[in-house]
Structure formats: C-alpha cells, structure tokens
C-alpha atoms as a PDB file:
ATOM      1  CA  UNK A   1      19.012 -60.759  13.483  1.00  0.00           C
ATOM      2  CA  UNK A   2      18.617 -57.126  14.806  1.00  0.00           C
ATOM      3  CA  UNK A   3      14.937 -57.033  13.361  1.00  0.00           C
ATOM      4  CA  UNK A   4      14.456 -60.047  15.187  1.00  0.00           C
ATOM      5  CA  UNK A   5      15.330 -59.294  18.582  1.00  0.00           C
ATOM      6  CA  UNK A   6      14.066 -55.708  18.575  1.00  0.00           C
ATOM      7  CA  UNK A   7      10.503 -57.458  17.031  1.00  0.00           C
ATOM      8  CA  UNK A   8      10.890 -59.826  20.061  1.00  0.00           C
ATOM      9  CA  UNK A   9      11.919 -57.226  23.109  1.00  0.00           C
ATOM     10  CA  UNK A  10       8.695 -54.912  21.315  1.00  0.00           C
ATOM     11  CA  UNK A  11       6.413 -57.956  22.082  1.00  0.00           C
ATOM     12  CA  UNK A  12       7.744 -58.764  25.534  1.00  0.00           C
ATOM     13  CA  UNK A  13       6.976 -55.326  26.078  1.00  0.00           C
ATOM     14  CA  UNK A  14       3.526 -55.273  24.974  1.00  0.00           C
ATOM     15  CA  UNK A  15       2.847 -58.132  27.065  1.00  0.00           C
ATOM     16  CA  UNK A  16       4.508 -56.434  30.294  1.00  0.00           C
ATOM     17  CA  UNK A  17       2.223 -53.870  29.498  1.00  0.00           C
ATOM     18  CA  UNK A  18      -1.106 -55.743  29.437  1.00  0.00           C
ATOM     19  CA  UNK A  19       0.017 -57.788  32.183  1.00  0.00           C
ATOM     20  CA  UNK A  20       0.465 -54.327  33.958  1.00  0.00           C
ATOM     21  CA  UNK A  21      -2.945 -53.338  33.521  1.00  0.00           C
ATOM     22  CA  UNK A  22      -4.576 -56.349  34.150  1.00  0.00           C
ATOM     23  CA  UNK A  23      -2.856 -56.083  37.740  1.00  0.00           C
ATOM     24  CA  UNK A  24      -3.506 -52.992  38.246  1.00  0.00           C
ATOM     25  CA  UNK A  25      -7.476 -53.985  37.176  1.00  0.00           C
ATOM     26  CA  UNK A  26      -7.170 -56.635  39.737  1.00  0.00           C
ATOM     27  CA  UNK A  27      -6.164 -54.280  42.630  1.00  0.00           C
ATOM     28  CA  UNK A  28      -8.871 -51.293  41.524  1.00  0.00           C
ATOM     29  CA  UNK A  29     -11.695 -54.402  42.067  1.00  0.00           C
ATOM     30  CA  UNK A  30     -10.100 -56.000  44.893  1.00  0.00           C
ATOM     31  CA  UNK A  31     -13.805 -55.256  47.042  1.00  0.00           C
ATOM     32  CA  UNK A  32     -15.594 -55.825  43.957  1.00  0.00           C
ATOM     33  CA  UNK A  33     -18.619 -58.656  44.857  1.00  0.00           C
ATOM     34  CA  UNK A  34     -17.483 -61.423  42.539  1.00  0.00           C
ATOM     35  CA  UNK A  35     -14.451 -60.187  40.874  1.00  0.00           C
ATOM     36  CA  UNK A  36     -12.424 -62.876  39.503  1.00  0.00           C
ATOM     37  CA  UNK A  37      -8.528 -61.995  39.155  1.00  0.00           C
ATOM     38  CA  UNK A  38      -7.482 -61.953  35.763  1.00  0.00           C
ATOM     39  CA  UNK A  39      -3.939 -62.956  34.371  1.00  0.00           C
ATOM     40  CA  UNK A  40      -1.966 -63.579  31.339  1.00  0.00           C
ATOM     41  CA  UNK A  41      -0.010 -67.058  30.583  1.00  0.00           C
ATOM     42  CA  UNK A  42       2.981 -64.471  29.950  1.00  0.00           C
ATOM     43  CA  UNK A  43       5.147 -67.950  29.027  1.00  0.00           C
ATOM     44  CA  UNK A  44       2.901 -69.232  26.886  1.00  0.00           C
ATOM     45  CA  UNK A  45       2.103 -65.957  24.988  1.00  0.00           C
ATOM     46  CA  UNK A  46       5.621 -64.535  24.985  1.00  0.00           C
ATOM     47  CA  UNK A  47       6.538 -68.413  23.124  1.00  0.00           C
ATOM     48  CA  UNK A  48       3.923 -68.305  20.553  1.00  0.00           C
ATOM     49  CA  UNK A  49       4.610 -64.409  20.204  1.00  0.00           C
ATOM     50  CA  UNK A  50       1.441 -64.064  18.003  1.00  0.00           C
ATOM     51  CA  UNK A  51       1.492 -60.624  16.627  1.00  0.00           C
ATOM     52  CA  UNK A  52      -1.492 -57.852  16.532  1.00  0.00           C
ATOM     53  CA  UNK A  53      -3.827 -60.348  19.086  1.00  0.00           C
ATOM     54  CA  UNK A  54      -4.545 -59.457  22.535  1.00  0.00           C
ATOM     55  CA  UNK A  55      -2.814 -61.730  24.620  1.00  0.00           C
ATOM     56  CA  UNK A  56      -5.316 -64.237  26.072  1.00  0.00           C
ATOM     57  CA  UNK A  57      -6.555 -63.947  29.781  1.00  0.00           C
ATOM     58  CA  UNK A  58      -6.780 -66.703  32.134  1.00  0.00           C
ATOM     59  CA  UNK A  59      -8.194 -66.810  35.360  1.00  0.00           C
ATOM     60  CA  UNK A  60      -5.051 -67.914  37.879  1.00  0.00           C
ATOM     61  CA  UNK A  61      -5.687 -71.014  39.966  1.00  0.00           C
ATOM     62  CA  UNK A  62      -5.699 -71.866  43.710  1.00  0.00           C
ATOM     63  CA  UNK A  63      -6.621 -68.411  44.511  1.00  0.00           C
ATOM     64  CA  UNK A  64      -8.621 -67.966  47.883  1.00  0.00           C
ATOM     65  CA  UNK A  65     -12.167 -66.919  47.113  1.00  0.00           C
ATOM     66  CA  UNK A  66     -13.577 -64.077  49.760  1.00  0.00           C
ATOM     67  CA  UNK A  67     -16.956 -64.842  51.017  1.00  0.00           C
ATOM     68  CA  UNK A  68     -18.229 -62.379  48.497  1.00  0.00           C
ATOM     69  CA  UNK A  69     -16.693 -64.420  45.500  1.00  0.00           C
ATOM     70  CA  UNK A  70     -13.976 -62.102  44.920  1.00  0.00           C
ATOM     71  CA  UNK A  71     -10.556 -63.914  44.843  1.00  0.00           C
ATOM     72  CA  UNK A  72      -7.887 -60.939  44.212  1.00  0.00           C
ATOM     73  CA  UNK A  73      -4.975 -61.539  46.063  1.00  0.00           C
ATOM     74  CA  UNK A  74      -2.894 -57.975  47.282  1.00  0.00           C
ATOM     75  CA  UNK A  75       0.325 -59.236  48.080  1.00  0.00           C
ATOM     76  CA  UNK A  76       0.153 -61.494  44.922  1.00  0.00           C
ATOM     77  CA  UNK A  77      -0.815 -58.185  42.502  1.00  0.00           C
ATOM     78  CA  UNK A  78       1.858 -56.082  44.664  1.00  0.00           C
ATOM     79  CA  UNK A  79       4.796 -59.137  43.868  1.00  0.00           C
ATOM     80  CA  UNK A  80       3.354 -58.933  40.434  1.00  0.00           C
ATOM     81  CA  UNK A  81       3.564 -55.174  39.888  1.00  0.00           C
ATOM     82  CA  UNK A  82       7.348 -55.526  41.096  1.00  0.00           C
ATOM     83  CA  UNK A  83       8.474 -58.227  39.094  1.00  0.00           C
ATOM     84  CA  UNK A  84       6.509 -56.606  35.915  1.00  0.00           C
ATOM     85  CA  UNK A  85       8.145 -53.258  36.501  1.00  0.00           C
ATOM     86  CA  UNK A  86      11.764 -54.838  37.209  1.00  0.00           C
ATOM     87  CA  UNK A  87      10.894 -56.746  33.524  1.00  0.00           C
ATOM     88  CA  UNK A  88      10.572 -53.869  31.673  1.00  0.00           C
ATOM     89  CA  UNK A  89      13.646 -52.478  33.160  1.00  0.00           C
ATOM     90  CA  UNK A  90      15.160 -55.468  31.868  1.00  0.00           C
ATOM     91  CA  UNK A  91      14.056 -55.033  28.182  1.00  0.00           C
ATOM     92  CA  UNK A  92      14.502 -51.284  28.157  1.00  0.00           C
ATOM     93  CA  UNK A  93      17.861 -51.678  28.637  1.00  0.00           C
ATOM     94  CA  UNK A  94      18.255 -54.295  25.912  1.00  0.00           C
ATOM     95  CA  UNK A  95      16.271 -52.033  23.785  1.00  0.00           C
ATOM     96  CA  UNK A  96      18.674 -49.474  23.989  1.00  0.00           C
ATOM     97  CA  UNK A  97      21.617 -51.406  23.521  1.00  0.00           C
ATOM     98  CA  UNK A  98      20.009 -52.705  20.435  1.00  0.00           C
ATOM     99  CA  UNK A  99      19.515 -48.922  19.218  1.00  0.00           C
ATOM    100  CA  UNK A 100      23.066 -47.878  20.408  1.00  0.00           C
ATOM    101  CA  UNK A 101      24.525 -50.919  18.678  1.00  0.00           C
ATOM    102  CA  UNK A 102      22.762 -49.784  15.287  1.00  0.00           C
ATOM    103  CA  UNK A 103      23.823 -45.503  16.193  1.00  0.00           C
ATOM    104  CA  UNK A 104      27.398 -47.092  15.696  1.00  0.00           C
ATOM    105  CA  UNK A 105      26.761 -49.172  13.110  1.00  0.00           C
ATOM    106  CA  UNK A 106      25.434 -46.105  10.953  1.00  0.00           C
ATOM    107  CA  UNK A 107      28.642 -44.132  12.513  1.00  0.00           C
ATOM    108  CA  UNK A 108      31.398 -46.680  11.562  1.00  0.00           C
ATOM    109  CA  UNK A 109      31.781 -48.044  15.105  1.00  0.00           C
ATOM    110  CA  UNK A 110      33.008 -44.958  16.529  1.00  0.00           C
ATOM    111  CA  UNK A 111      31.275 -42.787  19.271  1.00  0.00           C
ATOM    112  CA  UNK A 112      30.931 -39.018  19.091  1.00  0.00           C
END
C-alpha cells in the first residue's frame, strides 16, 4: 500500500511539474505572434497515471485569441501558477508523512 501511494504522490508530482513549466512557457510567449497556450488534461493524466510518458498537451478551449493569434491568458497562467504551487504543497506534505510513517516503522513506532 505504501509503494502505492508514494508511486502515486511521485506521479502527481511529475505532472505538477510539467504543468508548471508549461505555464510558465505560456507566460514567457505571452507577445509571441501566434502562440497557442498549451495545457495538460492534469485529470485525465493523473487517472490513467501512465508511467515514463510525457503527459500529453492540449490546447485549452474558449481562450480569447489576440489579433496577432496569440491566445495566452495572464490572469489564467497567474491562477494556474497558484493553484499548481499550493498542489505541490499538498503532496509534499503527504510525501513526508509517508516517509515519517516508514522512519517509525523501521524504529518500532517510537520517535527519537
């Protein structure tokens, strides 16, 4: 069960941090001519969890396209940013629960 959730919070993490460089793409080319804003499904590739792949990129919809085709969004990336940061908070804390759970395993449930 342990190697299960750790596998699982490692994952969720990988995808916070692809997630938090596509954003962080999407803001550098936010005057880039043409620039489409990239995204991740982060439901759909967090449920399938398929391990060693990229997650897949999709291009979000209902996005208003600038006059020069670029459609990135600043307040969205900015929210996005937030709530990706506040996520991997989130699982750095379970992660280390996870660990400190298995430091008293290994100590016979007593802390030193």
């Amino acid at each position: 069960m342990l190697n299960g959730v750790t596998s699982d919070l490692e994952r969720y993490m990988d995808l916070l941090s692809a997630r938090q460089k596509l954003v962080a793409s999407n803001i550098a080319n936010a005057d880039t001519p043409g620039y489409k804003t990239q995204d991740i499904d982060f439901q759909f590739e967090f449920a399938t969890l398929t391990q060693g792949e990229l997650p897949q990129t999709i291009q979000p919809d209902g996005l208003v396209e600038k006059p020069d085709g670029n459609n990135v969004n600043i307040d969205r990336e900015a929210r996005l940013l937030a709530e990706n940061q506040m996520r991997f908070n989130l699982a750095s804390v379970l992660v280390k629960d996870q660990l400190k759970t298995v430091q008293e395993a290994i100590q016979g449930g007593t802390s030193s």
